[in-house]
C-alpha atoms as a PDB file:
ATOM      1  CA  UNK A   1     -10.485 -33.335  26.008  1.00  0.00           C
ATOM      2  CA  UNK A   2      -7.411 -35.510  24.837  1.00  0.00           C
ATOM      3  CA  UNK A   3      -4.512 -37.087  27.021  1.00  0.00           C
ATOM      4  CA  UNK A   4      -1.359 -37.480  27.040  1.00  0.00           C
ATOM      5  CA  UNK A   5       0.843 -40.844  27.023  1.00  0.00           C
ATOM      6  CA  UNK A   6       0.699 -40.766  31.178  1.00  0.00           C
ATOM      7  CA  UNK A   7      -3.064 -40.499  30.672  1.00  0.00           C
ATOM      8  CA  UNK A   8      -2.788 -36.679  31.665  1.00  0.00           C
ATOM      9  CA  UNK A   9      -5.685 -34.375  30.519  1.00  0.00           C
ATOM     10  CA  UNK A  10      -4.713 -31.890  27.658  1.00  0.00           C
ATOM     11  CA  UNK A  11      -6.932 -29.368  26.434  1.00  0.00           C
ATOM     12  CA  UNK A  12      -9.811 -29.790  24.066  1.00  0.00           C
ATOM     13  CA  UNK A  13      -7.958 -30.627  20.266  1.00  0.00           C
ATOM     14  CA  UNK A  14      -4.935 -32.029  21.595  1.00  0.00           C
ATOM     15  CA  UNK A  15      -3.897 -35.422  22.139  1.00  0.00           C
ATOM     16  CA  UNK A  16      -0.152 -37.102  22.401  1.00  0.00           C
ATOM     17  CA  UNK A  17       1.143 -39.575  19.868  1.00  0.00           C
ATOM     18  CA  UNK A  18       3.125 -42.769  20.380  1.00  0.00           C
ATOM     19  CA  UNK A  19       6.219 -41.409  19.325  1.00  0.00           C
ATOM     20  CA  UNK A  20       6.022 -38.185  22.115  1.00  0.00           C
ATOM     21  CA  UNK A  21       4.803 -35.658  19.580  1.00  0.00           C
ATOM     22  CA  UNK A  22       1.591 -33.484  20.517  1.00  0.00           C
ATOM     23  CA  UNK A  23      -1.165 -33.125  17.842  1.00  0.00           C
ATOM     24  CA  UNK A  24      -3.536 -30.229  17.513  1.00  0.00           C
ATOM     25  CA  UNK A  25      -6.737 -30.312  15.361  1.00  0.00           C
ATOM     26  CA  UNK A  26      -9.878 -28.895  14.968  1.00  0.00           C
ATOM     27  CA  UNK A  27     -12.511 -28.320  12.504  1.00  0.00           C
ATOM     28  CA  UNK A  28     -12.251 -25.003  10.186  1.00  0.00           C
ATOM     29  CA  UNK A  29     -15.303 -22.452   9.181  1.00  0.00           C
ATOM     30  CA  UNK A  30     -15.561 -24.278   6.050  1.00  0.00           C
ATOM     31  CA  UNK A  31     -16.093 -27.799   7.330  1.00  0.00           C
ATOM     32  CA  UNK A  32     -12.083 -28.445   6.499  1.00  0.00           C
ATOM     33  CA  UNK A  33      -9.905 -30.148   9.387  1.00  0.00           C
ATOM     34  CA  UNK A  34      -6.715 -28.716  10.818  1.00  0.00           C
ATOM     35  CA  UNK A  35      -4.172 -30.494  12.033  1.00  0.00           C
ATOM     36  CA  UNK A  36      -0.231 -29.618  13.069  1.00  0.00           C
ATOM     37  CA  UNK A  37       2.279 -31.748  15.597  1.00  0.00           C
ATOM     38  CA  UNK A  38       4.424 -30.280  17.626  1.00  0.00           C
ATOM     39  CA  UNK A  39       7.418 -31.273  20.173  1.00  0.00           C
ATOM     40  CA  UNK A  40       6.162 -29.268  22.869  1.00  0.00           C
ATOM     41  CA  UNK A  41       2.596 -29.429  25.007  1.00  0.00           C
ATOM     42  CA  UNK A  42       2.608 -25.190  25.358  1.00  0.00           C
ATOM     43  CA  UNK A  43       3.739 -24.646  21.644  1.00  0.00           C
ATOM     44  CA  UNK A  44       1.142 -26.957  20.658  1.00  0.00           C
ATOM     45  CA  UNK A  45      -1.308 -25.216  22.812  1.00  0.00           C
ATOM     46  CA  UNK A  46      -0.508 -21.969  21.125  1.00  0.00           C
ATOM     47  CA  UNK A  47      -1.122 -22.726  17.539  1.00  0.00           C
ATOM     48  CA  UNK A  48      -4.614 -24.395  18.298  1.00  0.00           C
ATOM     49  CA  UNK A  49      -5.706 -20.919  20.479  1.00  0.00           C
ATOM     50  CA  UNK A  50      -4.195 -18.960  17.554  1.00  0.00           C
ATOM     51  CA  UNK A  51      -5.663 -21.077  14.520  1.00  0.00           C
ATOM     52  CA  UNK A  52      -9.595 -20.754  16.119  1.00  0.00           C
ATOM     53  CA  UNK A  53      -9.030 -17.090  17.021  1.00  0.00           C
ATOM     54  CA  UNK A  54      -8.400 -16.233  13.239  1.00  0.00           C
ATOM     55  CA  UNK A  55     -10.464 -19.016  12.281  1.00  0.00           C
ATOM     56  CA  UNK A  56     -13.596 -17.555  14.310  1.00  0.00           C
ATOM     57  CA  UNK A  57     -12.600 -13.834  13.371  1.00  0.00           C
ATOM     58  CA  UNK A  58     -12.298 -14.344   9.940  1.00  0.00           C
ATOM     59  CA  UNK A  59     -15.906 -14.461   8.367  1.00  0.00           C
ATOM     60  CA  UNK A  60     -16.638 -11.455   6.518  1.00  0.00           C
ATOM     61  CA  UNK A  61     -20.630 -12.370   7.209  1.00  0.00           C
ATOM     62  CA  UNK A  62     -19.428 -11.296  10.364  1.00  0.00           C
ATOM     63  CA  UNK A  63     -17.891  -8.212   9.558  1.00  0.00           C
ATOM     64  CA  UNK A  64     -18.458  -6.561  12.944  1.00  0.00           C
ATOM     65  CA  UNK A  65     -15.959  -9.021  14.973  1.00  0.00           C
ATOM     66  CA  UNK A  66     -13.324  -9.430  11.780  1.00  0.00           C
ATOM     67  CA  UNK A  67      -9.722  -9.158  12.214  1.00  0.00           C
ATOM     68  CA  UNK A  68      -8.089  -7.173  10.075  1.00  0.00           C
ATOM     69  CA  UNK A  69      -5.830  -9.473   8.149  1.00  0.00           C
ATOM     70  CA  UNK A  70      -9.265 -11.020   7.320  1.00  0.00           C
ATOM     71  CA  UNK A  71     -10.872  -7.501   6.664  1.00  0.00           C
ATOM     72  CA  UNK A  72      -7.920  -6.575   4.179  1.00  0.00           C
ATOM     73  CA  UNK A  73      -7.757  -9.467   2.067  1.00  0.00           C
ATOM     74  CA  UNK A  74     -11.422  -8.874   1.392  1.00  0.00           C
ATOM     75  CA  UNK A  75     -10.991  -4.814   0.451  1.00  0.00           C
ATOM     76  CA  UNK A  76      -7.920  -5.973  -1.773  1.00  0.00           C
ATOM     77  CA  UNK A  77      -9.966  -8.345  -3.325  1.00  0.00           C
ATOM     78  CA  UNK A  78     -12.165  -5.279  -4.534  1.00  0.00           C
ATOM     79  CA  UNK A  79      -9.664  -3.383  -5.339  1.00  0.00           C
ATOM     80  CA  UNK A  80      -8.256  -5.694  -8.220  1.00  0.00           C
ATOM     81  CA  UNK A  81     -11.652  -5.390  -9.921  1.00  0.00           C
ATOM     82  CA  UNK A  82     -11.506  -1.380  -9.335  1.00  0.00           C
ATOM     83  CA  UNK A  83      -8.199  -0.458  -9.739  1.00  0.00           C
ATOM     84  CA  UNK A  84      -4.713  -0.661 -11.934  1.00  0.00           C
ATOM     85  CA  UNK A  85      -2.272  -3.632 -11.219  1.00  0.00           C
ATOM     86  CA  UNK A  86       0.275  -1.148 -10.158  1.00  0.00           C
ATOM     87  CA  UNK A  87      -2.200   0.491  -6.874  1.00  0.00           C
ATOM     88  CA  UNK A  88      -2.993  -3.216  -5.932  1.00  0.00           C
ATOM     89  CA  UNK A  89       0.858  -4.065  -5.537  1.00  0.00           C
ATOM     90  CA  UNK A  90       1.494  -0.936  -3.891  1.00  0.00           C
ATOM     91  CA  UNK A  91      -1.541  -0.784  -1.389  1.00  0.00           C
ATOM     92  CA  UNK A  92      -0.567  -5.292  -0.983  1.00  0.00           C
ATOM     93  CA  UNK A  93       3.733  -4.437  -0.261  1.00  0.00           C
ATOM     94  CA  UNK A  94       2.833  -1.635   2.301  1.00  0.00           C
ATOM     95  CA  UNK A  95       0.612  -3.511   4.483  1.00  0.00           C
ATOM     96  CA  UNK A  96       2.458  -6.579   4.144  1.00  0.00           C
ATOM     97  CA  UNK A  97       5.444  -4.830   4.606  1.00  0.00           C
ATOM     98  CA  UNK A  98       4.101  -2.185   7.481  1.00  0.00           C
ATOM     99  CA  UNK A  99       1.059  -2.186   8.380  1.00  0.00           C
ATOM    100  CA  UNK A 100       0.120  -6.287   8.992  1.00  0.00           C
ATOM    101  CA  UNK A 101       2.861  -6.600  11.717  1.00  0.00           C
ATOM    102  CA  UNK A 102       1.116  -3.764  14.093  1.00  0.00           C
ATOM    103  CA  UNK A 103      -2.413  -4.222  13.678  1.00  0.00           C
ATOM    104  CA  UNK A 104      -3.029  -7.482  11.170  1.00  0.00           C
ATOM    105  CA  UNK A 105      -4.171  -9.869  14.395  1.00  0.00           C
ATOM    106  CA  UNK A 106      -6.015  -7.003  15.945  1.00  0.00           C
ATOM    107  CA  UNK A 107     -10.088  -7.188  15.696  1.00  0.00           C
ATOM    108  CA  UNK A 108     -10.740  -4.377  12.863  1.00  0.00           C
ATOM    109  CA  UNK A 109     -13.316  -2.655  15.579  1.00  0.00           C
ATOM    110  CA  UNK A 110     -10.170  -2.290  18.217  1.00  0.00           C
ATOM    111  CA  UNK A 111      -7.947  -0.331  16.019  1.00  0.00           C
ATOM    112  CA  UNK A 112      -7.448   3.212  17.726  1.00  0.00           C
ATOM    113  CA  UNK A 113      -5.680   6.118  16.240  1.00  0.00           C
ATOM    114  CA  UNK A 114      -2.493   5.059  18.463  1.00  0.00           C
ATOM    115  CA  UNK A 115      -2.180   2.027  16.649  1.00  0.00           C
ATOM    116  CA  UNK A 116      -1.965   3.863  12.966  1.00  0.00           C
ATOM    117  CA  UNK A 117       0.620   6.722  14.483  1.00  0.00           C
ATOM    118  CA  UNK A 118       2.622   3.357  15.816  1.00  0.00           C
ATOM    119  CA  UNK A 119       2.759   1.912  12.338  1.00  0.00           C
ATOM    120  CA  UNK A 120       4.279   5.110  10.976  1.00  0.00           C
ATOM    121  CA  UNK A 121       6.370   6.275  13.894  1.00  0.00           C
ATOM    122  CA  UNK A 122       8.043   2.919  13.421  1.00  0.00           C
ATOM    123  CA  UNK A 123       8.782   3.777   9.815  1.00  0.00           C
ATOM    124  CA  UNK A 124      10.373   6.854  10.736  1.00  0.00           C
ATOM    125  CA  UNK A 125      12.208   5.099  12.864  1.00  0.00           C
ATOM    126  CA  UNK A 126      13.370   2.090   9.992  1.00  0.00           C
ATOM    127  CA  UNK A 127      14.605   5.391   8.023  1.00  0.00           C
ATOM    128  CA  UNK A 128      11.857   5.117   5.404  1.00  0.00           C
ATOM    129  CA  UNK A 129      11.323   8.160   3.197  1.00  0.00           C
ATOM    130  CA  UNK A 130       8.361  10.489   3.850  1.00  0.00           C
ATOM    131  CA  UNK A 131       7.069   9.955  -0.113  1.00  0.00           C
ATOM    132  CA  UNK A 132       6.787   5.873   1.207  1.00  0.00           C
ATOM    133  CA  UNK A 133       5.199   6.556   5.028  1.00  0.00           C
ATOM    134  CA  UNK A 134       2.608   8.690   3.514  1.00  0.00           C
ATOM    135  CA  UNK A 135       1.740   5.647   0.125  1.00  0.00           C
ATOM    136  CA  UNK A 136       1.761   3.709   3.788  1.00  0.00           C
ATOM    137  CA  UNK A 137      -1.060   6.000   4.955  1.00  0.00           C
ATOM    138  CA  UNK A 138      -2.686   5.898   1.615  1.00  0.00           C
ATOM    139  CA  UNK A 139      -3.445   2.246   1.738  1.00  0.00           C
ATOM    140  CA  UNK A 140      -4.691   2.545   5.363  1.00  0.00           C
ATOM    141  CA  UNK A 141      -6.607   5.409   5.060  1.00  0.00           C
ATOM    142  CA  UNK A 142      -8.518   3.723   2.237  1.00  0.00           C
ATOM    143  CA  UNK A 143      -8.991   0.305   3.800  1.00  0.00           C
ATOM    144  CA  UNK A 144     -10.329   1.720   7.132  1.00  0.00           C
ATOM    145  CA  UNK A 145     -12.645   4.235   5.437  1.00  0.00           C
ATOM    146  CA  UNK A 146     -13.995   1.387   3.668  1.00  0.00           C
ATOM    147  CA  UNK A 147     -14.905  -0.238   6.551  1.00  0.00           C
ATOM    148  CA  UNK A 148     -16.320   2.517   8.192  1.00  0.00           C
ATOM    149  CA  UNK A 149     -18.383   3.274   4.976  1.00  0.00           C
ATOM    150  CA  UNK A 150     -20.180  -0.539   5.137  1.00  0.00           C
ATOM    151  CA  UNK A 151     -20.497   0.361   8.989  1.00  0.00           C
ATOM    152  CA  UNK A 152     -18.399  -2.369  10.313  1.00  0.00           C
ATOM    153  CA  UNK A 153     -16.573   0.547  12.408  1.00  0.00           C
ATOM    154  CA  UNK A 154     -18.105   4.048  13.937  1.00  0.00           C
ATOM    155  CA  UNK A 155     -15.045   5.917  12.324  1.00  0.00           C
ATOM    156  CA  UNK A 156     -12.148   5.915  10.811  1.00  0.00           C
ATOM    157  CA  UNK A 157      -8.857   5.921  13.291  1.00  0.00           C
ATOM    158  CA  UNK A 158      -6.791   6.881  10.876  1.00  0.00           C
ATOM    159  CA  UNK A 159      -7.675  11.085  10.941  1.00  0.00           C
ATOM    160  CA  UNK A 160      -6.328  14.043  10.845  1.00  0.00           C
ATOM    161  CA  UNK A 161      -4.289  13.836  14.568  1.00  0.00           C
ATOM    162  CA  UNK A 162      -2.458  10.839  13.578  1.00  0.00           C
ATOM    163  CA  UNK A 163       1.292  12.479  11.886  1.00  0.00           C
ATOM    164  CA  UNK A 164       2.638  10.703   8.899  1.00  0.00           C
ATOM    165  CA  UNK A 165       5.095  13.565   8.471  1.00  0.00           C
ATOM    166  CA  UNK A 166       7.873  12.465   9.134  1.00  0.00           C
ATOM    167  CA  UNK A 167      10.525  10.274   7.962  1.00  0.00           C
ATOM    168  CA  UNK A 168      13.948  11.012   6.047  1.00  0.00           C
ATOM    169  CA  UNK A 169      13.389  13.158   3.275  1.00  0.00           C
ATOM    170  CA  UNK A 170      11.806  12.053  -0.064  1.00  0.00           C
ATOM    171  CA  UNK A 171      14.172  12.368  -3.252  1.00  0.00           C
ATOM    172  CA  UNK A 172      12.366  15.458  -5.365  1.00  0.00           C
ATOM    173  CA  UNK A 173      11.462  14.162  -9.190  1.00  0.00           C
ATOM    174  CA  UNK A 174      11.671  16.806 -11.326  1.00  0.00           C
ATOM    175  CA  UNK A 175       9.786  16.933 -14.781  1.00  0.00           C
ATOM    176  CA  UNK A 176      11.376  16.684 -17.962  1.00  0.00           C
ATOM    177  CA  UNK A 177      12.212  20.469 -19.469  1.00  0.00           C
ATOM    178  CA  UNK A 178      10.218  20.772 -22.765  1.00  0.00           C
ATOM    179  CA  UNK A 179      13.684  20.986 -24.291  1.00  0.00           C
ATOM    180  CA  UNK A 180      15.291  18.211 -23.028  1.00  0.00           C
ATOM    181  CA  UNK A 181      12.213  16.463 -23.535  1.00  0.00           C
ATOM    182  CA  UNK A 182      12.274  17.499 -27.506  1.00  0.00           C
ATOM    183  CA  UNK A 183      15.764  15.880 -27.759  1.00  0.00           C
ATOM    184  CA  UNK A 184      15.124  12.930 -25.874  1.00  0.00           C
ATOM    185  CA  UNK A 185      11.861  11.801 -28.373  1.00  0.00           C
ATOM    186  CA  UNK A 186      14.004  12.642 -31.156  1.00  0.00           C
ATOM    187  CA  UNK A 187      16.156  10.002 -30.129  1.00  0.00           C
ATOM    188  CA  UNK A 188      13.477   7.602 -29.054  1.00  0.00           C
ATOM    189  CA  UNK A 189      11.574   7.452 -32.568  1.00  0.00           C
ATOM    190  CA  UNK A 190      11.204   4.518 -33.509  1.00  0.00           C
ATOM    191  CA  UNK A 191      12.892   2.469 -30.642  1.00  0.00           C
ATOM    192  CA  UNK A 192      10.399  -0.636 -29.552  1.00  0.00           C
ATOM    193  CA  UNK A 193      10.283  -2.188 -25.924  1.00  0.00           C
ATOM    194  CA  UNK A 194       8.619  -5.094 -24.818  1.00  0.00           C
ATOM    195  CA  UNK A 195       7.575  -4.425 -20.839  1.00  0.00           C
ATOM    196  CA  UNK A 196       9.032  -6.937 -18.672  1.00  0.00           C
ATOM    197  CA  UNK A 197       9.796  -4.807 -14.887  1.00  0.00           C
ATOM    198  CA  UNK A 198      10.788  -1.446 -13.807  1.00  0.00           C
ATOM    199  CA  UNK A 199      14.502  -2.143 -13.872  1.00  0.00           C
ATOM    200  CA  UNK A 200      15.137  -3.164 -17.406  1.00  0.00           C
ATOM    201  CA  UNK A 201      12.491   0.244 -18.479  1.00  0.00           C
ATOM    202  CA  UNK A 202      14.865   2.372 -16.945  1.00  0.00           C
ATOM    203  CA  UNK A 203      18.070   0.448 -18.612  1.00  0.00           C
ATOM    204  CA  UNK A 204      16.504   1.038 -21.998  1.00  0.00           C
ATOM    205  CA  UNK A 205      15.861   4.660 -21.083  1.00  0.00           C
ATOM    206  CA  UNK A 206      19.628   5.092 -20.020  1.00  0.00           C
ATOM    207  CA  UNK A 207      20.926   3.784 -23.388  1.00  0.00           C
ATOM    208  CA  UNK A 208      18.572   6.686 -25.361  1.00  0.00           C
ATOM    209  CA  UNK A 209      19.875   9.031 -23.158  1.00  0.00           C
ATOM    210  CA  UNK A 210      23.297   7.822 -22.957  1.00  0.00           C
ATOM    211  CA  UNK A 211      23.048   8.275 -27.201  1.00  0.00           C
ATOM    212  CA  UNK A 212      21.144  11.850 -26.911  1.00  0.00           C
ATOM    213  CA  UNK A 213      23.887  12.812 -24.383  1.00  0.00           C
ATOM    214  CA  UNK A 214      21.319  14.065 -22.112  1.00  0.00           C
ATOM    215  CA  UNK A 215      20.998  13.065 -18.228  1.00  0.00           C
ATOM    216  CA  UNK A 216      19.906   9.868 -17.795  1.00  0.00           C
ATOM    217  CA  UNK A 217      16.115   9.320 -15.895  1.00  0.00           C
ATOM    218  CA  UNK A 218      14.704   6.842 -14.640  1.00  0.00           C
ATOM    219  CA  UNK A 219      10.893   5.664 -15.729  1.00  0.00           C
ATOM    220  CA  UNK A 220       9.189   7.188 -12.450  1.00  0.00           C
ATOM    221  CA  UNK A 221      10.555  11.057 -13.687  1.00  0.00           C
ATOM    222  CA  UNK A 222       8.851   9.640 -17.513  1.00  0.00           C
ATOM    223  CA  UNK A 223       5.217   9.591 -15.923  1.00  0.00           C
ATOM    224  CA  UNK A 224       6.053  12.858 -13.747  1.00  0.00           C
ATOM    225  CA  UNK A 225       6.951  14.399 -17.009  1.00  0.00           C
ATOM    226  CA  UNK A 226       3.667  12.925 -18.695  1.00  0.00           C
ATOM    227  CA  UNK A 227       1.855  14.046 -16.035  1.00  0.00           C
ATOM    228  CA  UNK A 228       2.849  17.743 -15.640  1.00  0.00           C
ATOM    229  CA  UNK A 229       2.699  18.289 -19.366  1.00  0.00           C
ATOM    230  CA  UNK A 230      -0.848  17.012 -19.259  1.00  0.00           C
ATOM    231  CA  UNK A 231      -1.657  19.732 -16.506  1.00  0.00           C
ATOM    232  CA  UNK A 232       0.268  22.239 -18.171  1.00  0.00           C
ATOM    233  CA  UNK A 233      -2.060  21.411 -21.477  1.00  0.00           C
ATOM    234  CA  UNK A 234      -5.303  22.100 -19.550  1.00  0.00           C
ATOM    235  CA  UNK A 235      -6.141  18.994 -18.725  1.00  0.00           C
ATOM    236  CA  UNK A 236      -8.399  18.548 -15.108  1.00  0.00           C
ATOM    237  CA  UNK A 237      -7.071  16.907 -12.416  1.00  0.00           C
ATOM    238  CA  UNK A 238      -9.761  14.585 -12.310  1.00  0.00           C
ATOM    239  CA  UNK A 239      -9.042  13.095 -15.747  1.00  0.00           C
ATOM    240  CA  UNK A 240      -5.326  12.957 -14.808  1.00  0.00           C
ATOM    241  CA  UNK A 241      -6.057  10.925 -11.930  1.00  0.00           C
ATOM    242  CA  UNK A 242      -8.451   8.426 -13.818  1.00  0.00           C
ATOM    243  CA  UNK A 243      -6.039   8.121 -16.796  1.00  0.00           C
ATOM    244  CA  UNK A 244      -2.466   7.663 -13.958  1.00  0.00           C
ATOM    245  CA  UNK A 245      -5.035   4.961 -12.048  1.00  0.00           C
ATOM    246  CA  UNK A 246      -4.791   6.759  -8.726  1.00  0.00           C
ATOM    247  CA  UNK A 247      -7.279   5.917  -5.825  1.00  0.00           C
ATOM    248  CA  UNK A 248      -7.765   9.811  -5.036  1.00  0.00           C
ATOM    249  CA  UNK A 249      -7.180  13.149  -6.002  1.00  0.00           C
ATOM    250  CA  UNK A 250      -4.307  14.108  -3.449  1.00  0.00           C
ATOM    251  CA  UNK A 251      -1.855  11.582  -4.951  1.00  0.00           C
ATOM    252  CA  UNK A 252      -2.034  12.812  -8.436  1.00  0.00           C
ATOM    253  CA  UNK A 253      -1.833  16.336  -7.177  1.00  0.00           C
ATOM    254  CA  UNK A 254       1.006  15.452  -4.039  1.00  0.00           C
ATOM    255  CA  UNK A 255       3.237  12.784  -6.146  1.00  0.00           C
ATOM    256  CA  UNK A 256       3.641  13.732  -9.650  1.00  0.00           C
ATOM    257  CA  UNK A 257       2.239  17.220 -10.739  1.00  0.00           C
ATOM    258  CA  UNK A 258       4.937  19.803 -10.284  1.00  0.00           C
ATOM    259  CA  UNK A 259       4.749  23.315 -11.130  1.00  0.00           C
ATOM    260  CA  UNK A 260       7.833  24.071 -13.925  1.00  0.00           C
ATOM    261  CA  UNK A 261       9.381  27.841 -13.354  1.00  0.00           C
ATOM    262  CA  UNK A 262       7.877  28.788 -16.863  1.00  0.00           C
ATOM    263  CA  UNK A 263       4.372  28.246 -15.612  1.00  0.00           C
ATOM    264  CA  UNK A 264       4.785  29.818 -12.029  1.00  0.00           C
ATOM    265  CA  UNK A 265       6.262  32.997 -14.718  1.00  0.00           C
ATOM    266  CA  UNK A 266       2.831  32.557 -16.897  1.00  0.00           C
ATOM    267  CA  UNK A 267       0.572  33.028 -13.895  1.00  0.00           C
ATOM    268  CA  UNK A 268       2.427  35.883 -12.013  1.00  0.00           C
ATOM    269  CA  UNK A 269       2.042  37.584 -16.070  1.00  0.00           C
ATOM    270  CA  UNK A 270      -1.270  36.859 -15.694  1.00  0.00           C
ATOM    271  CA  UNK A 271      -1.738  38.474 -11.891  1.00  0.00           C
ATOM    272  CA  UNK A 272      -0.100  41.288 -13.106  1.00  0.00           C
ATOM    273  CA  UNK A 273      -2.278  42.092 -16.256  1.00  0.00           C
ATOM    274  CA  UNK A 274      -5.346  42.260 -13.765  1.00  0.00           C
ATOM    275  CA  UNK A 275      -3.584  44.315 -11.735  1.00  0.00           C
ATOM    276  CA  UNK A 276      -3.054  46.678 -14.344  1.00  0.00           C
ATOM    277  CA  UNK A 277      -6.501  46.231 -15.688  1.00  0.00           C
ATOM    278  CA  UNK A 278      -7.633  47.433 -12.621  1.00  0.00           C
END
């Protein structure tokens, strides 16, 4: 146990320096020393409790007693080598963004559905849109059943009693009519882009819109247009959601397949010739 300048005992890792300043430090999982000064004897204190706590619940060898900060950064890890760039930033922003400040220093195994309705109860109450507190749920949904899969928790917390609807409402994306669509890759032929971010997509998709005199749309209503002509064509679900590099089912089907009136008019036709049949 160190002292201080008055030859006061401090706790165990701490010591005082010459010039006043405390000094916490202690040795890391991985053999590598930690050190940080501080002004004061309780903020010092602090840090050196918090530092071991993470440090001890951190070992994924250990997966039973893991926080989950720890626990995440190991299923994202995964997840780069299983899914597209686009689902790792989204699942990475939402718990960064939502779910790390609620539950990130919490053990993994202590996470109870109260804690997940918290996370998006507090959304609601930021004025976040439904469409983003239920990608919220997506990501935690997925990293909890994971867990619960390799049996580092009995179940998943994150069920069916925990509300996620809720929230202002989301902005409805419409697909692309087949006519407007016609007119809009007449005008695109032949137009290159090089992909730099979302922003400057949708700028070059104004200025072909802007020239086909058409309303303008932004890249997001592109792939919900892509999307619901692909169903449209016959294409399963399943392949949809492989080729759009969704993590399950319910997104492709929730987010970006919409039913157009000309196919809800093709299968009430198609109702009514077995009705007649009959």
């Amino acid at each position: 146990m160190g002292k201080g300048l008055k030859g006061k005992e401090l706790s165990v890792g701490i010591t005082q320096q010459k010039n006043g300043l405390y000094s916490a430090r202690f040795v890391d999982k991985f053999g590598k020393r930690r050190q940080k000064r501080f002004k004061k004897l309780q903020e010092c204190r602090q840090w050196i409790a918090d530092a071991t706590y993470v440090d001890e619940h951190s070992n994924i060898l250990q997966a039973t007693d893991i926080m989950v900060d720890a626990w995440f950064d190991y299923w994202i890890d995964i997840k780069k080598k299983t899914v597209r760039p686009n689902t790792v930033r989204n699942y990475t922003e939402r718990y960064n963004r939502n779910i790390k400040k609620i539950i990130g220093k919490m053990l993994l195994s202590e996470v109870k559905p109260l804690h997940c309705q918290k996370i998006f109860s507090e959304m609601a109450d930021e004025d976040y849109r439904t469409s983003t507190i239920y990608q919220t749920r997506i990501a935690l949904f997925n990293m909890l059943e994971f867990a619960k899969e390799n049996d580092v928790i009995r179940y998943n917390p994150c069920k069916k009693s925990v509300k996620s609807d809720m929230g202002k409402p989301s902005q409805k994306k419409e697909a692309l009519t087949v006519d407007i669509q016609k007119v809009f890759l007449e005008y695109a032929r032949g137009q290159s882009y090089e992909y730099r971010k979302n922003s400057t997509y949708d700028t070059a998709l104004f200025k072909i819109c802007d020239k086909a005199q058409i309303p303008r749309f932004s890249m997001h209503v592109l792939r919900h247009t892509f999307a619901t002509r692909c169903i449209e064509g016959g294409m399963k679900p399943k392949t949809l959601q492989i080729i759009l590099g969704h993590s399950n089912i319910g997104i492709t089907m929730n987010l970006y397949v919409h039913t157009t009136e000309e196919e809800k008019l093709k299968e009430i036709e198609l109702v009514a010739d077995a009705l007649n049949f009959v």
